[in-house]
Protein backbone atom coordinates (compact mmCIF):
# COMPACT_ATOMS: atom_id res chain seq x y z
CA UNK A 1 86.35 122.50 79.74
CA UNK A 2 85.19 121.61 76.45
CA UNK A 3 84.89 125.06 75.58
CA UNK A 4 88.84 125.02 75.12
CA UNK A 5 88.70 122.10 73.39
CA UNK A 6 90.82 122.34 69.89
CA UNK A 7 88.58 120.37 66.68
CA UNK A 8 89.56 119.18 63.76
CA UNK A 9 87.33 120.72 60.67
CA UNK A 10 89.18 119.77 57.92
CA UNK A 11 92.38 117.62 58.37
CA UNK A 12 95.12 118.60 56.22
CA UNK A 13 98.78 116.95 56.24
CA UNK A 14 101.70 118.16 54.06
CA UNK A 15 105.30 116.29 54.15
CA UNK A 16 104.66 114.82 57.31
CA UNK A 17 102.99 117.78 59.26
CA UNK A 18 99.89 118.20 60.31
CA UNK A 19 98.09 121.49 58.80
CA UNK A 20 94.83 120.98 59.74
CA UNK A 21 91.93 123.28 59.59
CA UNK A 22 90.81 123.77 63.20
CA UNK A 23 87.74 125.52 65.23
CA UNK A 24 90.62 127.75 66.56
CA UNK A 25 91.72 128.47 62.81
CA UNK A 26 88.15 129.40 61.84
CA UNK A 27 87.81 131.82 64.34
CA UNK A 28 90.93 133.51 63.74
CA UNK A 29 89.70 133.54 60.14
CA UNK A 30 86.72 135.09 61.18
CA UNK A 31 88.53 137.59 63.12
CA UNK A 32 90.67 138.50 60.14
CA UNK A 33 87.74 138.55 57.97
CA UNK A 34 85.46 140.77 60.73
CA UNK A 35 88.94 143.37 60.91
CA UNK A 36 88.94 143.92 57.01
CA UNK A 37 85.27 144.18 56.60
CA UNK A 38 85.80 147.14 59.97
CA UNK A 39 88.69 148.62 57.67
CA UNK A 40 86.85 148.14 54.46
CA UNK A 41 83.25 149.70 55.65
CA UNK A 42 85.61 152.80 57.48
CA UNK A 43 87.68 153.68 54.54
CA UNK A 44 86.30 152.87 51.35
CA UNK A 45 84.83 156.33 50.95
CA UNK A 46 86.19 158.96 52.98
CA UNK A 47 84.50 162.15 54.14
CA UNK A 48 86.00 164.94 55.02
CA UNK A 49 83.65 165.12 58.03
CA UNK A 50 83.85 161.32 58.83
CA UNK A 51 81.01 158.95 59.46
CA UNK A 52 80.56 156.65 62.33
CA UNK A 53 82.11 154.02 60.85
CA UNK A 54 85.29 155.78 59.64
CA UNK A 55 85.03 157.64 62.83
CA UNK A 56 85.54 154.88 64.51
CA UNK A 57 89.08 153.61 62.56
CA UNK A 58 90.35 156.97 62.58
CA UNK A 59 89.95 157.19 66.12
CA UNK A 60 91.27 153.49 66.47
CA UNK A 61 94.29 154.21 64.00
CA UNK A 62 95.10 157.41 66.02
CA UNK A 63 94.95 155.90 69.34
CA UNK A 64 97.88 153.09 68.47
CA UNK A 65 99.69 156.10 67.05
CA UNK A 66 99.50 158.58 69.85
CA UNK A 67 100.52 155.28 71.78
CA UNK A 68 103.54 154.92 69.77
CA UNK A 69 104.75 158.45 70.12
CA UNK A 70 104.57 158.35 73.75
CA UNK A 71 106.86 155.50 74.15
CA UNK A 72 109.09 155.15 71.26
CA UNK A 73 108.98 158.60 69.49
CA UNK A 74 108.94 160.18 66.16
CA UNK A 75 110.68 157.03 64.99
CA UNK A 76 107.78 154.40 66.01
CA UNK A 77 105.32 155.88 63.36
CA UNK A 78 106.54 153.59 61.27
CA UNK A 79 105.93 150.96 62.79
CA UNK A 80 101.99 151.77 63.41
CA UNK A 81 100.56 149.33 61.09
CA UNK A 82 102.34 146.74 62.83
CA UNK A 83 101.34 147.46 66.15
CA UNK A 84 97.81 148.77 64.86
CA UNK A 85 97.21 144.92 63.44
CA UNK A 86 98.07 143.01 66.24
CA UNK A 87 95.90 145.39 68.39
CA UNK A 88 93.05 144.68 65.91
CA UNK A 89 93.83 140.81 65.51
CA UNK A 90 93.80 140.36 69.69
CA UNK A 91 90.94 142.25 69.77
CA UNK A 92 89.02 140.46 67.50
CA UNK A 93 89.92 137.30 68.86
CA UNK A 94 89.20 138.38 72.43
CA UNK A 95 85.85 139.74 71.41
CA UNK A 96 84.61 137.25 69.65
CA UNK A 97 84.97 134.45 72.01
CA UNK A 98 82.28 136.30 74.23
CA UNK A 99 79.60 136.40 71.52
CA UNK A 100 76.62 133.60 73.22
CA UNK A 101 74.86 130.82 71.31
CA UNK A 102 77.56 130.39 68.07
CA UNK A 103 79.31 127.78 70.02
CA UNK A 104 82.23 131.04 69.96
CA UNK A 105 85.89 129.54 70.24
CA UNK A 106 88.74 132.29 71.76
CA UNK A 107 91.49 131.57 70.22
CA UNK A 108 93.92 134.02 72.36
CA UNK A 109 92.81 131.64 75.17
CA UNK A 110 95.53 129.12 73.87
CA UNK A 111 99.17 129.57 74.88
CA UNK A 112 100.13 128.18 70.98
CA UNK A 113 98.28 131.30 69.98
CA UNK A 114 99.51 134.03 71.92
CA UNK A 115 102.92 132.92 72.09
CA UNK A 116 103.30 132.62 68.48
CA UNK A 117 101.90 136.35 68.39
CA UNK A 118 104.79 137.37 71.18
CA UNK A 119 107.49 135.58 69.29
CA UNK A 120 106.84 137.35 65.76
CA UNK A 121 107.07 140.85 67.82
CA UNK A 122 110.34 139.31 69.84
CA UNK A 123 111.93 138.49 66.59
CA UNK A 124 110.36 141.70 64.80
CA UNK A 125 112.08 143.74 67.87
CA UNK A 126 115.65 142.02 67.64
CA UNK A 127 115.52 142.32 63.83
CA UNK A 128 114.99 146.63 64.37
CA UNK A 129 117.64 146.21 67.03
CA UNK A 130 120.60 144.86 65.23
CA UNK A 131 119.39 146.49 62.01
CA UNK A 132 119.44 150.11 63.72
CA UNK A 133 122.24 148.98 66.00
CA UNK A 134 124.52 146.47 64.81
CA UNK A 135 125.86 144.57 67.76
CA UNK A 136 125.80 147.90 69.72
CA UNK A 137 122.34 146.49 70.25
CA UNK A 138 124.29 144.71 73.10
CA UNK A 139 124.52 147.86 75.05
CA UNK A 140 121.03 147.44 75.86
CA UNK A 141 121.88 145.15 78.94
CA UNK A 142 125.01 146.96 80.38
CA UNK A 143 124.37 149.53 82.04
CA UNK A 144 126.44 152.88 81.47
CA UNK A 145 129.21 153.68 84.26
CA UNK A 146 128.92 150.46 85.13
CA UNK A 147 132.05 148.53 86.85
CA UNK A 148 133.49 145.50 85.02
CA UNK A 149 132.19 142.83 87.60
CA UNK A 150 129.00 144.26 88.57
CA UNK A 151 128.14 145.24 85.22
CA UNK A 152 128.90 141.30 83.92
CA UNK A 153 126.51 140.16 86.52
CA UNK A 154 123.53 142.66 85.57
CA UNK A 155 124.18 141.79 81.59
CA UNK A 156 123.28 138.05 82.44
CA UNK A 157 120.13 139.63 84.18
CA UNK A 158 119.24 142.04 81.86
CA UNK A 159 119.77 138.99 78.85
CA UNK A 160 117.77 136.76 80.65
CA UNK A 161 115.06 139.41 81.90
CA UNK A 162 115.19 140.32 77.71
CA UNK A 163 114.85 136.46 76.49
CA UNK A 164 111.82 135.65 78.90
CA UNK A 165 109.66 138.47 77.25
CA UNK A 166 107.92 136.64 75.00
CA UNK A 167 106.87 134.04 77.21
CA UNK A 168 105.71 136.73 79.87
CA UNK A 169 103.97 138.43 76.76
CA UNK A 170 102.31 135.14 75.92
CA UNK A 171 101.36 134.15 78.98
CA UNK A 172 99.44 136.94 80.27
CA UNK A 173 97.54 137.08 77.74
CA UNK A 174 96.43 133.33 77.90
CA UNK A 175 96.22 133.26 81.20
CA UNK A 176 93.44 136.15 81.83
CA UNK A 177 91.20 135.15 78.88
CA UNK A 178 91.36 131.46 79.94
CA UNK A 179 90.88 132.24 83.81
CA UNK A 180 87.90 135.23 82.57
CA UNK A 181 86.12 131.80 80.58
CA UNK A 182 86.21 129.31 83.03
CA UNK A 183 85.06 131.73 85.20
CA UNK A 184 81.39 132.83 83.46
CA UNK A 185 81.56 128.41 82.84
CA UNK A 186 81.36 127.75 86.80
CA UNK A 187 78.89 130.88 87.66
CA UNK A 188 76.91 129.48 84.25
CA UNK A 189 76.80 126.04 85.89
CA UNK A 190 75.35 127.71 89.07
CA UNK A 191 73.12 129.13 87.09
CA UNK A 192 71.56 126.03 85.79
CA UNK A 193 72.61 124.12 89.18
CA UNK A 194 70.98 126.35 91.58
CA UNK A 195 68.10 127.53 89.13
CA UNK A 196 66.67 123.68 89.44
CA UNK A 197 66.81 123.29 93.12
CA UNK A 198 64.39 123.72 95.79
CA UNK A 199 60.92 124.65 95.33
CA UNK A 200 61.73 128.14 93.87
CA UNK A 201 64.06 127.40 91.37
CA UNK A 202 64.11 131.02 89.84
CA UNK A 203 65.33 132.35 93.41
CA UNK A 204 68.11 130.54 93.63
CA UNK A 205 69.08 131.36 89.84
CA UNK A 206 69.28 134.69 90.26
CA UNK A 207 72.59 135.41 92.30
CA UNK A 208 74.58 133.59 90.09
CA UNK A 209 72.92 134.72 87.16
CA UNK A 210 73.21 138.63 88.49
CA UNK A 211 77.00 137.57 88.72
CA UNK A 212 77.56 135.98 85.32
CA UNK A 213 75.80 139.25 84.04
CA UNK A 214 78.44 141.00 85.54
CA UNK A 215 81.52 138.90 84.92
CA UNK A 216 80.70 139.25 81.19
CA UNK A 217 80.57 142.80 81.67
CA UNK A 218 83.85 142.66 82.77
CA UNK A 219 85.23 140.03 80.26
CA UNK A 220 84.67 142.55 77.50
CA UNK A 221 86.35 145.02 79.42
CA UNK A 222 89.08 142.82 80.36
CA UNK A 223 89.28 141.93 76.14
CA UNK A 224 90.12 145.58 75.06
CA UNK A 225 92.43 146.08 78.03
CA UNK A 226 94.54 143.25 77.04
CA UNK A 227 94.80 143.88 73.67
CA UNK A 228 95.89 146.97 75.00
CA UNK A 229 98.63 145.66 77.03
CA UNK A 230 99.39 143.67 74.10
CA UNK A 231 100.42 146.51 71.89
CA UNK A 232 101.25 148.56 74.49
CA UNK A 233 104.27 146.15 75.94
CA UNK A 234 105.13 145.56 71.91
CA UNK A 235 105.71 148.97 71.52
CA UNK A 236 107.91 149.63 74.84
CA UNK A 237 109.87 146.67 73.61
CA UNK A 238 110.37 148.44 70.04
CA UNK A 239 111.32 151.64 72.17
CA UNK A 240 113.82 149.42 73.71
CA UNK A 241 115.23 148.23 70.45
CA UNK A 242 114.99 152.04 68.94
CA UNK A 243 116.55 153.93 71.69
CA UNK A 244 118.43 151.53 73.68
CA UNK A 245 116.86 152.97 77.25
């Protein structure tokens, strides 16, 4: 499992906390660093008839916006750079930790990661709702028409069910890029196990080589659709916090 395994590049400590630079903190630098160069190369000189490369951010822009629309409104236009950069940043991250032979580190496959990504949108989405709302934001949990006692008992529901999305946010998103990397490490292993045994080692190689061609197929897949998801729960939970539904 060293592939998870967090390492220290450049130890840093400030008033008692440790800062230090990490494999995990390069990477996300690196994914920072690949989205701006993306933006950069796509924008700096717009065409009226767009290239590939601006092509491909308009397209990428538009598809976070139409996103928006769908499930918050005219209002959540606003808010498309937000949810446009954390698409882009989990993205990144999820991308990158399937490129071979760099010693690649995925970043999103840490819980410290993601859940400090679903926290800033938790605390971005109770900020819009109290702003917008004022303590009407409570409404969100009671139900309208809703009897005294009964509606008491879904509130405490509703307030828990609200409180737990972050770490339901976080946690899927570990959880599948951690379970798609340990995966393509056992079928690798079987790859080198099986590929060594018997008296026609490339035989027995190939099934679990055929597979791990496959599961990586469906790793990158499995990248974009969570960064999907990603964005795509943020913005139900702005829609939430916009239009109390």
């Amino acid at each position: 499992m060293e592939q998870f395994a967090i390492r220290v590049l450049h130890p840093i400590e400030a008033g008692g906390y440790d800062l230090s630079f990490t494999n995990s903190s390069m990477w996300m630098a690196i994914a920072l660093a690949s989205i701006a160069i993306f933006l950069f190369v796509g924008t700096a000189r717009p065409q009226l008839v767009p290239g590939r490369w601006q092509a491909a951010v308009e397209y990428t822009y538009d598809f976070v916006r139409k996103m928006l629309d769908e499930n918050v409104g005219p209002e959540g236009r606003r808010y498309a750079p937000l949810i446009f950069s954390i698409f882009m940043f989990v993205l990144a991250c999820n991308l990158l930790g399937l490129l071979p032979w760099v010693g690649a580190f995925t970043p999103t496959s840490h819980i410290a990661v993601t859940l400090g990504l679903a926290v800033l949108v938790f605390a971005i989405v109770c900020i819009v709702g109290f702003w917008k709302h004022g303590l009407h934001f409570f409404t969100l949990f009671w139900p309208k028409g809703t009897n005294p006692a009964l509606g008491a008992f879904v509130f405490v529901i509703e307030f828990l069910s609200f409180l737990s999305r972050p770490f339901t946010l976080a946690i899927r998103l570990f959880a599948n890029m951690t379970a798609g990397h340990v995966l393509l490490k056992v079928f690798g292993t079987f790859v080198v196990t099986l590929g060594s045994f018997g008296a026609l080692p490339y035989v027995f190689g190939i099934l679990p080589l055929a597979v791990n061609v496959a599961l990586s197929a469906l790793e990158v897949l499995i990248a974009v659709v969570q960064a999907y998801v990603f964005a795509l729960l943020a913005s139900l939970y702005l829609n939430d916090a916009i239009n109390l539904h």
